[in-house]
N, C-alpha and C. Protein backbone atom coordinates (compact mmCIF):
# COMPACT_ATOMS: atom_id res chain seq x y z
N UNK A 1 114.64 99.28 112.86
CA UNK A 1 113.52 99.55 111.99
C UNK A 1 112.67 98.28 111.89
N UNK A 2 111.27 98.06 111.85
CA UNK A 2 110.48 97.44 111.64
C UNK A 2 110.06 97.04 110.51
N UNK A 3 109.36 95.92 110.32
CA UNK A 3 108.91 95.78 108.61
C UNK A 3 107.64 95.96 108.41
N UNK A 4 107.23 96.53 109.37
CA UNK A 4 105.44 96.51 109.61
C UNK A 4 105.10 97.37 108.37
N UNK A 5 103.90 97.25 108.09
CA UNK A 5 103.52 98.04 106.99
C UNK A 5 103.00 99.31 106.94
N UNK A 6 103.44 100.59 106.68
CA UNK A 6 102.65 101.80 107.29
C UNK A 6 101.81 102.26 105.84
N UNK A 7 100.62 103.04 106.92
CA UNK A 7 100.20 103.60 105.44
C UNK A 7 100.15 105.71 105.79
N UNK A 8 100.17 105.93 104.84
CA UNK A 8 100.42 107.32 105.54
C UNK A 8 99.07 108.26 104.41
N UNK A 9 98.71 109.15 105.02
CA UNK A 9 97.88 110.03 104.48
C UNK A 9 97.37 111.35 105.12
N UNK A 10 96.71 112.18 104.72
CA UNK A 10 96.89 113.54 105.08
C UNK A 10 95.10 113.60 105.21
N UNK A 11 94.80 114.09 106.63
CA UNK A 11 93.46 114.57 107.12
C UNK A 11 93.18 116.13 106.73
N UNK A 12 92.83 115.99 106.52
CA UNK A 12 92.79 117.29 106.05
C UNK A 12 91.81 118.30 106.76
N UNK A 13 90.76 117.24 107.76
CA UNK A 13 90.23 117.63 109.07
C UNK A 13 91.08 118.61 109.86
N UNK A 14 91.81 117.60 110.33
CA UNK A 14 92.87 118.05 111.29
C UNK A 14 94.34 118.97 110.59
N UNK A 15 94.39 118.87 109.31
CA UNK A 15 95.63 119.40 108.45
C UNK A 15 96.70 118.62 109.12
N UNK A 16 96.79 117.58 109.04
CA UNK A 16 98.09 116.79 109.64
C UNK A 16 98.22 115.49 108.54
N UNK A 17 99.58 114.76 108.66
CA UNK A 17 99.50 113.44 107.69
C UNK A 17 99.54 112.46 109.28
N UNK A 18 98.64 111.41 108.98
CA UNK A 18 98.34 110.31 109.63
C UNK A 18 98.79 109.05 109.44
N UNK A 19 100.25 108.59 109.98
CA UNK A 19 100.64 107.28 109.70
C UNK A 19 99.63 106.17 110.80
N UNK A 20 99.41 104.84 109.94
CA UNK A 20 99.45 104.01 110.75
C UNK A 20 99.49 102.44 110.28
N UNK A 21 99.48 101.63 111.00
CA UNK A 21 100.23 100.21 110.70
C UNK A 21 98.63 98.96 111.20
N UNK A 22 98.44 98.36 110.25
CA UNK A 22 97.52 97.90 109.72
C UNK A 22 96.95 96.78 110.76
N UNK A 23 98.31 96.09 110.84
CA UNK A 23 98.60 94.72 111.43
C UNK A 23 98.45 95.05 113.20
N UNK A 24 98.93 96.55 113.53
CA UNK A 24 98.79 96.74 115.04
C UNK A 24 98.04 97.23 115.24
N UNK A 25 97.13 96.77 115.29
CA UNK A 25 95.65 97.55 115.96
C UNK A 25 96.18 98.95 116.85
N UNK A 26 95.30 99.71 116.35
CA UNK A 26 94.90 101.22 117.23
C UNK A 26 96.62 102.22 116.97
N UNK A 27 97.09 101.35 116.65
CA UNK A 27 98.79 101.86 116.20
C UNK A 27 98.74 102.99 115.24
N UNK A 28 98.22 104.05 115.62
CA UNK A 28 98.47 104.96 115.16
C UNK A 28 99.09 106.72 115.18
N UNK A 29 99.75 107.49 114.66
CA UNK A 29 100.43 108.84 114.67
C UNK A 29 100.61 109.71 113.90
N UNK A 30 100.82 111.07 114.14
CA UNK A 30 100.83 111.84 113.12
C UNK A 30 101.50 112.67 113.07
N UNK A 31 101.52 113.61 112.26
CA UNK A 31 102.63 114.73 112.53
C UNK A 31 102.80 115.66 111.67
N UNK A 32 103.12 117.21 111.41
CA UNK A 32 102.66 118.14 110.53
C UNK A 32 103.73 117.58 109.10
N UNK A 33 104.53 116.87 108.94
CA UNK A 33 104.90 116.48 107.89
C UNK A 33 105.32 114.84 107.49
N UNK A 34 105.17 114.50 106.44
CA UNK A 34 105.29 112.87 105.90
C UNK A 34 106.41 112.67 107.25
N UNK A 35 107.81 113.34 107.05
CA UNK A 35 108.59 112.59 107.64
C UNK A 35 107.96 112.48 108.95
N UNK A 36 107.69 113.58 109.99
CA UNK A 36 107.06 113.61 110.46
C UNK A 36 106.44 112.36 111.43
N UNK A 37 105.60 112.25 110.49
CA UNK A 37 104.53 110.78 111.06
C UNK A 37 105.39 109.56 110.87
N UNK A 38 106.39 109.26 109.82
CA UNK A 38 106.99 108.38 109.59
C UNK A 38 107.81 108.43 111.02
N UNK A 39 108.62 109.02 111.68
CA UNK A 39 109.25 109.43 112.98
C UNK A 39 108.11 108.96 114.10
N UNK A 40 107.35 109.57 114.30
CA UNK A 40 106.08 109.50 115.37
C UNK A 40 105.67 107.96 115.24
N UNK A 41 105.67 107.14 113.93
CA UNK A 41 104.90 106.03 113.67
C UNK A 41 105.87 105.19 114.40
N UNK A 42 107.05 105.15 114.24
CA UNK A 42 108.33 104.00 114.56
C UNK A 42 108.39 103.94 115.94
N UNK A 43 108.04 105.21 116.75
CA UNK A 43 108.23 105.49 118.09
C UNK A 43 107.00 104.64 118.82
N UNK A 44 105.23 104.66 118.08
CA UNK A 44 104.16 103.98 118.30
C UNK A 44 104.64 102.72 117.84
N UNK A 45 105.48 102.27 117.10
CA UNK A 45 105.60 100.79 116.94
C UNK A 45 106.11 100.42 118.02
N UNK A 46 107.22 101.11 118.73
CA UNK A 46 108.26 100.15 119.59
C UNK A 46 107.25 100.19 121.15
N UNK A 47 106.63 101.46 121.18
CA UNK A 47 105.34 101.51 122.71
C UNK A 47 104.13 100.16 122.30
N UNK A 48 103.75 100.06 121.22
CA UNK A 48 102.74 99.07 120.59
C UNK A 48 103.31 97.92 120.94
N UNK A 49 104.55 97.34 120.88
CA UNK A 49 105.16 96.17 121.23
C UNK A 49 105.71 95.93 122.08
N UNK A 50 106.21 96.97 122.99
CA UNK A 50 106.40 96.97 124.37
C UNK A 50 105.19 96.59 125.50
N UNK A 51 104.47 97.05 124.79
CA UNK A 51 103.23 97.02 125.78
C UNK A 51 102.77 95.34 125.81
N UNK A 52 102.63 94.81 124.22
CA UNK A 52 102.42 94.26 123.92
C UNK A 52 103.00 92.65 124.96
N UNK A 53 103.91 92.84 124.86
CA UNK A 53 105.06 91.78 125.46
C UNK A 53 104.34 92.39 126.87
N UNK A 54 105.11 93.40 127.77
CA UNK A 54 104.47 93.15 128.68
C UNK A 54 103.25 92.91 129.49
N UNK A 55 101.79 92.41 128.49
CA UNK A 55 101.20 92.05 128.52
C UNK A 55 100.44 90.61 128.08
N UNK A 56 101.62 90.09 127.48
CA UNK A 56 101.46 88.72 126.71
C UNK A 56 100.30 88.73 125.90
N UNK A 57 100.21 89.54 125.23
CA UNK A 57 99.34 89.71 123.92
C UNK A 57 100.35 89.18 123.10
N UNK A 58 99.52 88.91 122.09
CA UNK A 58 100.04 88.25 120.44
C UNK A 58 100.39 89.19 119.82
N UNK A 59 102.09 89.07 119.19
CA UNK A 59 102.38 90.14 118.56
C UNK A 59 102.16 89.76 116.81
N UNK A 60 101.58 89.88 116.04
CA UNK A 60 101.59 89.95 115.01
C UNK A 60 102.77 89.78 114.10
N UNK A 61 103.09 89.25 113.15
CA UNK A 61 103.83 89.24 112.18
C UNK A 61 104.22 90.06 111.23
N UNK A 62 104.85 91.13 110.50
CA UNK A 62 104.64 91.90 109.68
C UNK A 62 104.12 91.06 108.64
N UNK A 63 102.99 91.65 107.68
CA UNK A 63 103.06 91.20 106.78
C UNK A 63 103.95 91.56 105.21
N UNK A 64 103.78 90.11 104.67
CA UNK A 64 104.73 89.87 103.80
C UNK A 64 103.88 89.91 102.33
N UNK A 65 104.39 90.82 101.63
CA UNK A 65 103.83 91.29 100.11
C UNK A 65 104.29 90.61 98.96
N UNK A 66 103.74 90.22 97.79
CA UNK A 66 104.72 89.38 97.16
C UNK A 66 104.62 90.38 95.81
N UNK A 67 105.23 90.85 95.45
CA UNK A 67 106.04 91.96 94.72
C UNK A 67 106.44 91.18 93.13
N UNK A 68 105.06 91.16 92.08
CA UNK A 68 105.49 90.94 90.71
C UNK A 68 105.45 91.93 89.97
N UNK A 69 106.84 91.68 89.09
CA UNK A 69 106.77 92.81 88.22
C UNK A 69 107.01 92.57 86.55
């Protein structure tokens, strides 16, 4: 599992929920339910960074949230 940050939401264009990850450009998936895209999204993370490497592009860092409560 990744720590990348997803954000997920529902098009309502298309009637689908739309995950995607902020930090990876164009990194995005969807799928007719939350879990769904959450599944589809993890699968675009590991092709997003595969590619990534074998292209010696810069892989990004997840970003890190600082969480007060």
């Amino acid at each position: 599992m990744h720590k990348y940050e997803i954000i997920i939401y529902w098009s309502g264009e298309d009637k689908i929920f739309v995950a995607e990850v902020p930090e990876l450009k164009g990194c995005l998936a969807h799928g007719k339910t939350q879990a769904a895209a959450v599944k589809n999204i993890n699968e675009a993370i590991e092709l997003w960074l595969a590619t990534a490497k074998e292209f010696g592009d810069e892989i990004p860092s997840p970003r890190q949230r600082l969480i007060v409560a």
